[in-house]
C-alpha atoms as a PDB file:
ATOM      1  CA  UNK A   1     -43.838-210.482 133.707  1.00  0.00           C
ATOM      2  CA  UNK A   2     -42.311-207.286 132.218  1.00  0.00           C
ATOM      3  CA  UNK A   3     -38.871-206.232 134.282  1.00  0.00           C
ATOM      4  CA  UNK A   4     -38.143-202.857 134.084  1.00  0.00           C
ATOM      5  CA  UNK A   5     -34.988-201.168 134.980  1.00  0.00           C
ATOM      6  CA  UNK A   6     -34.634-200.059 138.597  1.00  0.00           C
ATOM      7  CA  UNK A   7     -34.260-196.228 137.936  1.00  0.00           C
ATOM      8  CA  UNK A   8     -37.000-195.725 135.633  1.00  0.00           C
ATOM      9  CA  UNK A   9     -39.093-194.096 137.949  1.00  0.00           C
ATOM     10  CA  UNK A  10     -36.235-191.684 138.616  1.00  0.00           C
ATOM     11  CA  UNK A  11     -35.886-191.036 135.284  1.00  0.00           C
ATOM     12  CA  UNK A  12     -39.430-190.312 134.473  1.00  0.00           C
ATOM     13  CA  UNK A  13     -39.994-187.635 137.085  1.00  0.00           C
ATOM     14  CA  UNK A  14     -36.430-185.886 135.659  1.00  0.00           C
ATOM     15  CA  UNK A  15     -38.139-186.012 132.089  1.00  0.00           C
ATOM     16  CA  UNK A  16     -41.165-184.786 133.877  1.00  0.00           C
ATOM     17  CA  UNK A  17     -39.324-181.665 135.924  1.00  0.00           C
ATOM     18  CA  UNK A  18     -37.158-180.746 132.671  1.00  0.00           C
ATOM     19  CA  UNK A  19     -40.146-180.432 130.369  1.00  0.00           C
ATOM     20  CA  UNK A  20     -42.651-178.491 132.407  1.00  0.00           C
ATOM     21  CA  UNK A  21     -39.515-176.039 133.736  1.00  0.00           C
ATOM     22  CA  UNK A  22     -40.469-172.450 132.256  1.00  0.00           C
ATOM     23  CA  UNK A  23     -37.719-170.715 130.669  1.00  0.00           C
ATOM     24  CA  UNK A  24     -38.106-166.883 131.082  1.00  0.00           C
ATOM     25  CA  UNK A  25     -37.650-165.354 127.810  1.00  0.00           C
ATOM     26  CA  UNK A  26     -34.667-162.598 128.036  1.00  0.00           C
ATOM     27  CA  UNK A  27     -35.681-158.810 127.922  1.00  0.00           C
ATOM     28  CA  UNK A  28     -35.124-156.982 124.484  1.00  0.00           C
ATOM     29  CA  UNK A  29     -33.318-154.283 125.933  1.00  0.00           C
ATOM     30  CA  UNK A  30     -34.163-152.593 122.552  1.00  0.00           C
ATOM     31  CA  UNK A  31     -37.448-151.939 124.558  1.00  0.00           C
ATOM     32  CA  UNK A  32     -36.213-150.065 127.074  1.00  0.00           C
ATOM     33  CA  UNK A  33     -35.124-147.406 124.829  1.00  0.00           C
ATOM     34  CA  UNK A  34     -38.608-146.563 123.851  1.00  0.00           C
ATOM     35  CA  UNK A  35     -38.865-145.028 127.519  1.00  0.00           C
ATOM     36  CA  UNK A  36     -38.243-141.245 126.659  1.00  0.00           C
ATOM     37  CA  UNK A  37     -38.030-140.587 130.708  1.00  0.00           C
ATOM     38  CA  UNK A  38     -35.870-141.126 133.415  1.00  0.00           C
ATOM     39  CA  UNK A  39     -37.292-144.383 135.731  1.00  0.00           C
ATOM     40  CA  UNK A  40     -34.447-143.753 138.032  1.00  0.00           C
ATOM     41  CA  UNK A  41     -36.189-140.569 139.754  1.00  0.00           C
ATOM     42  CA  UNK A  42     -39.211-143.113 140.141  1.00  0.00           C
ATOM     43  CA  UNK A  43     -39.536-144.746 143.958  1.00  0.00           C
ATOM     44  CA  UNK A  44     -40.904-148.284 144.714  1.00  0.00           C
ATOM     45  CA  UNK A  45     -44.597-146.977 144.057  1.00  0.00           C
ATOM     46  CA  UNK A  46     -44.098-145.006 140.874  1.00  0.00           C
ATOM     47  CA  UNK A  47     -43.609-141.686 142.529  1.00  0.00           C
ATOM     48  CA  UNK A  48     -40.714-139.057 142.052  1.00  0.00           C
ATOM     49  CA  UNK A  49     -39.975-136.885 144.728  1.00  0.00           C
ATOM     50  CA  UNK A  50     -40.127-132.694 143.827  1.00  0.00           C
ATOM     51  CA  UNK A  51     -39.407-130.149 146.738  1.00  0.00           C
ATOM     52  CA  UNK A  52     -43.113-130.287 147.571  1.00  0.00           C
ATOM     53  CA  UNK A  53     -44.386-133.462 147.846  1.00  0.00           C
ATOM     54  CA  UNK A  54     -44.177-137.064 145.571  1.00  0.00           C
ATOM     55  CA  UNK A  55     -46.203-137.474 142.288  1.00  0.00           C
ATOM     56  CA  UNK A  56     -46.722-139.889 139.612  1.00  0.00           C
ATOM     57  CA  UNK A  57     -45.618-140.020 136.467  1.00  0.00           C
ATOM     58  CA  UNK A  58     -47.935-139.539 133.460  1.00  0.00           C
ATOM     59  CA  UNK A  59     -47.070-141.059 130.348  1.00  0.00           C
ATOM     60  CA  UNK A  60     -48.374-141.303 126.314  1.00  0.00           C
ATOM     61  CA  UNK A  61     -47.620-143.081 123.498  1.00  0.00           C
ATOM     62  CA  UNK A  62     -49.796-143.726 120.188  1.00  0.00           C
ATOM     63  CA  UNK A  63     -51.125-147.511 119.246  1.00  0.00           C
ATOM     64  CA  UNK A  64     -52.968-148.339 115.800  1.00  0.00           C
ATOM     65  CA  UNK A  65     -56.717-147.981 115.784  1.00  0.00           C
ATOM     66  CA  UNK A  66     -57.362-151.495 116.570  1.00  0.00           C
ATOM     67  CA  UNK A  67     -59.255-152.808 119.157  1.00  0.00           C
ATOM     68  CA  UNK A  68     -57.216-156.025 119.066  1.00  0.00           C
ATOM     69  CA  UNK A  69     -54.144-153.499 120.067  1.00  0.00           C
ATOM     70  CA  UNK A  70     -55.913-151.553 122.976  1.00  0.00           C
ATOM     71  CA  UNK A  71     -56.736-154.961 124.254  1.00  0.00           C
ATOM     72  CA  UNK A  72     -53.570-155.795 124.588  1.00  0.00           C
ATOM     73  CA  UNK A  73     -52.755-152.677 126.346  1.00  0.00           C
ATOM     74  CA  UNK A  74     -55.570-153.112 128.866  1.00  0.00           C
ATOM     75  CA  UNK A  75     -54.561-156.172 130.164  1.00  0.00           C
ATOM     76  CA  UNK A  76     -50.418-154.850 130.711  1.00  0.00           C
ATOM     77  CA  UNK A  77     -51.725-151.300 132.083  1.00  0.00           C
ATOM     78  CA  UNK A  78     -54.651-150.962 134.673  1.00  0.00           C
ATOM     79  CA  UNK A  79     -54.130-147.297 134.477  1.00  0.00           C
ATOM     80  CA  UNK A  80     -54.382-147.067 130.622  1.00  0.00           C
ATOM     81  CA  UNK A  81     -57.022-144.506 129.201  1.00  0.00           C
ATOM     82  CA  UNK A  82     -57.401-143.990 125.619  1.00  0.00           C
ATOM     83  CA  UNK A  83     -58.011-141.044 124.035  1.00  0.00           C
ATOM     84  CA  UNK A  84     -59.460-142.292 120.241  1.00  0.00           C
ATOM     85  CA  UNK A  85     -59.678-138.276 118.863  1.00  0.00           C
ATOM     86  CA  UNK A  86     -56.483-136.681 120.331  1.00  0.00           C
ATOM     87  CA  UNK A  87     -53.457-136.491 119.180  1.00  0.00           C
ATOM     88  CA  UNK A  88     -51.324-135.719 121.823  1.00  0.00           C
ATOM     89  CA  UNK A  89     -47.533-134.362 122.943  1.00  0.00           C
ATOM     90  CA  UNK A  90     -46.213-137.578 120.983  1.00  0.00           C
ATOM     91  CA  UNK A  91     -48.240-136.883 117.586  1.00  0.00           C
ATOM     92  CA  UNK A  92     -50.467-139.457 116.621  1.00  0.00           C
ATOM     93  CA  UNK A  93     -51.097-139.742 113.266  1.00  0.00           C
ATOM     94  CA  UNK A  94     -54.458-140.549 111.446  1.00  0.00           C
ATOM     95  CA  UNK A  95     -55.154-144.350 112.082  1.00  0.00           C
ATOM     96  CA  UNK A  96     -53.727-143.960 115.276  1.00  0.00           C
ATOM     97  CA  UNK A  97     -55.286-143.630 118.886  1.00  0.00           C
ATOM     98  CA  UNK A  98     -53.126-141.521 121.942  1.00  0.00           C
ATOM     99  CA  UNK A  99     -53.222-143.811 125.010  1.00  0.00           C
ATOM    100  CA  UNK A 100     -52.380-142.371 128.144  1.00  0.00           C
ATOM    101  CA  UNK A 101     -51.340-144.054 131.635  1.00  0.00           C
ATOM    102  CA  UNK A 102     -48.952-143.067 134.804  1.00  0.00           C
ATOM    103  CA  UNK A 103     -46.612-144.612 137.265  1.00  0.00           C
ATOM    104  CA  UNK A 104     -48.342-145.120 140.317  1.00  0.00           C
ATOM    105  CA  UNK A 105     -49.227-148.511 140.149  1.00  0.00           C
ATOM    106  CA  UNK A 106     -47.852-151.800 141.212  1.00  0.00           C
ATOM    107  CA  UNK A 107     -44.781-152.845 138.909  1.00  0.00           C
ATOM    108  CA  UNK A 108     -44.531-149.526 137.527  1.00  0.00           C
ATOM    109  CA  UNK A 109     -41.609-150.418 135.186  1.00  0.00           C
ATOM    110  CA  UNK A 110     -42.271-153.880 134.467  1.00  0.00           C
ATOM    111  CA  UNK A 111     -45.909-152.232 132.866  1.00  0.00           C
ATOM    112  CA  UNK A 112     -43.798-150.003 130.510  1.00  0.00           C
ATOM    113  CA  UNK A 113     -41.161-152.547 129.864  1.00  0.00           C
ATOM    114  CA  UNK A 114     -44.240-154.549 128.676  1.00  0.00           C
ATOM    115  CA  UNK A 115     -45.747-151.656 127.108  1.00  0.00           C
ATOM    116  CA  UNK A 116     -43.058-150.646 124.992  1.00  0.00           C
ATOM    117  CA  UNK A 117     -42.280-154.758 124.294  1.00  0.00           C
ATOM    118  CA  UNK A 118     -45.299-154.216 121.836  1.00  0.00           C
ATOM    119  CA  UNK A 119     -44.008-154.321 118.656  1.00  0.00           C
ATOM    120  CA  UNK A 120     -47.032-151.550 117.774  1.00  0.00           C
ATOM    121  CA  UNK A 121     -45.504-148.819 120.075  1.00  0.00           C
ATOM    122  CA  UNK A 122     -42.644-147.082 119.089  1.00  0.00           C
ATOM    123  CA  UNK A 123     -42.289-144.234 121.886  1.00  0.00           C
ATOM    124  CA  UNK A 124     -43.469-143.533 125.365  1.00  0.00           C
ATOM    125  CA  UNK A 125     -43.380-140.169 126.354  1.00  0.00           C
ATOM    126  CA  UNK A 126     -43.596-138.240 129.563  1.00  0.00           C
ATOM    127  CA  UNK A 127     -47.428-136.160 129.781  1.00  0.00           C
ATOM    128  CA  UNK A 128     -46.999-132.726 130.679  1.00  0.00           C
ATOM    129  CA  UNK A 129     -50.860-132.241 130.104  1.00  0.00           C
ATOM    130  CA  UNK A 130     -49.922-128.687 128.489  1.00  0.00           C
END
């Protein structure tokens, strides 16, 4: 009969634990930088607080004309809307589509952070609808 060593079983379940343990990947705080607004004025529910009541934030940014891209964006942002013939406040060139989204939503900042993680965006700017 086969004798194996007394803490084997011990040492399998460590193995086991060490290789299905998730290691968060840092934040690029390179990202962060694409947020052209202030998320410090923002509360726990997205909203900012003027004289006269709270309001969300409405933001824009420009992604390539690829539905592979909006995708992407669609399953970060429930609030995202694209708008495929505008251009917007941030410019969108030709071959690019304006997408538009705001703050009050659950994980607000975590959304953009994962927003402007997309190697595809290169701004986020505040929507002044003007």
């Amino acid at each position: 009969m086969l004798k194996t060593h007394p803490l084997l079983p011990i040492f399998s379940v460590l193995a086991l634990f060490i290789a299905c343990t998730h290691k968060a990947t840092p934040e690029n705080p390179d990202a962060w930088q694409k947020i052209k607004f202030n998320l410090n004025d923002l509360d726990e529910n997205g909203l900012r607080s003027p004289a006269n009541g709270k309001v969300a934030v409405d933001y824009e940014y420009c992604i390539p004309a690829k539905e592979r891209h909006w995708k992407a964006i669609k399953k970060i942002d429930p609030s995202a809307k694209l708008h495929r013939e505008s251009r917007g406040r941030v410019g969108c060139v030709d071959g690019n589509w304006l997408v538009t989204g705001n703050t009050h939503q659950i994980n607000h900042k975590r959304v953009l952070y994962l927003i402007a993680s997309q190697d595809f965006v290169t701004q986020i700017l505040e929507n002044f609808y003007e």
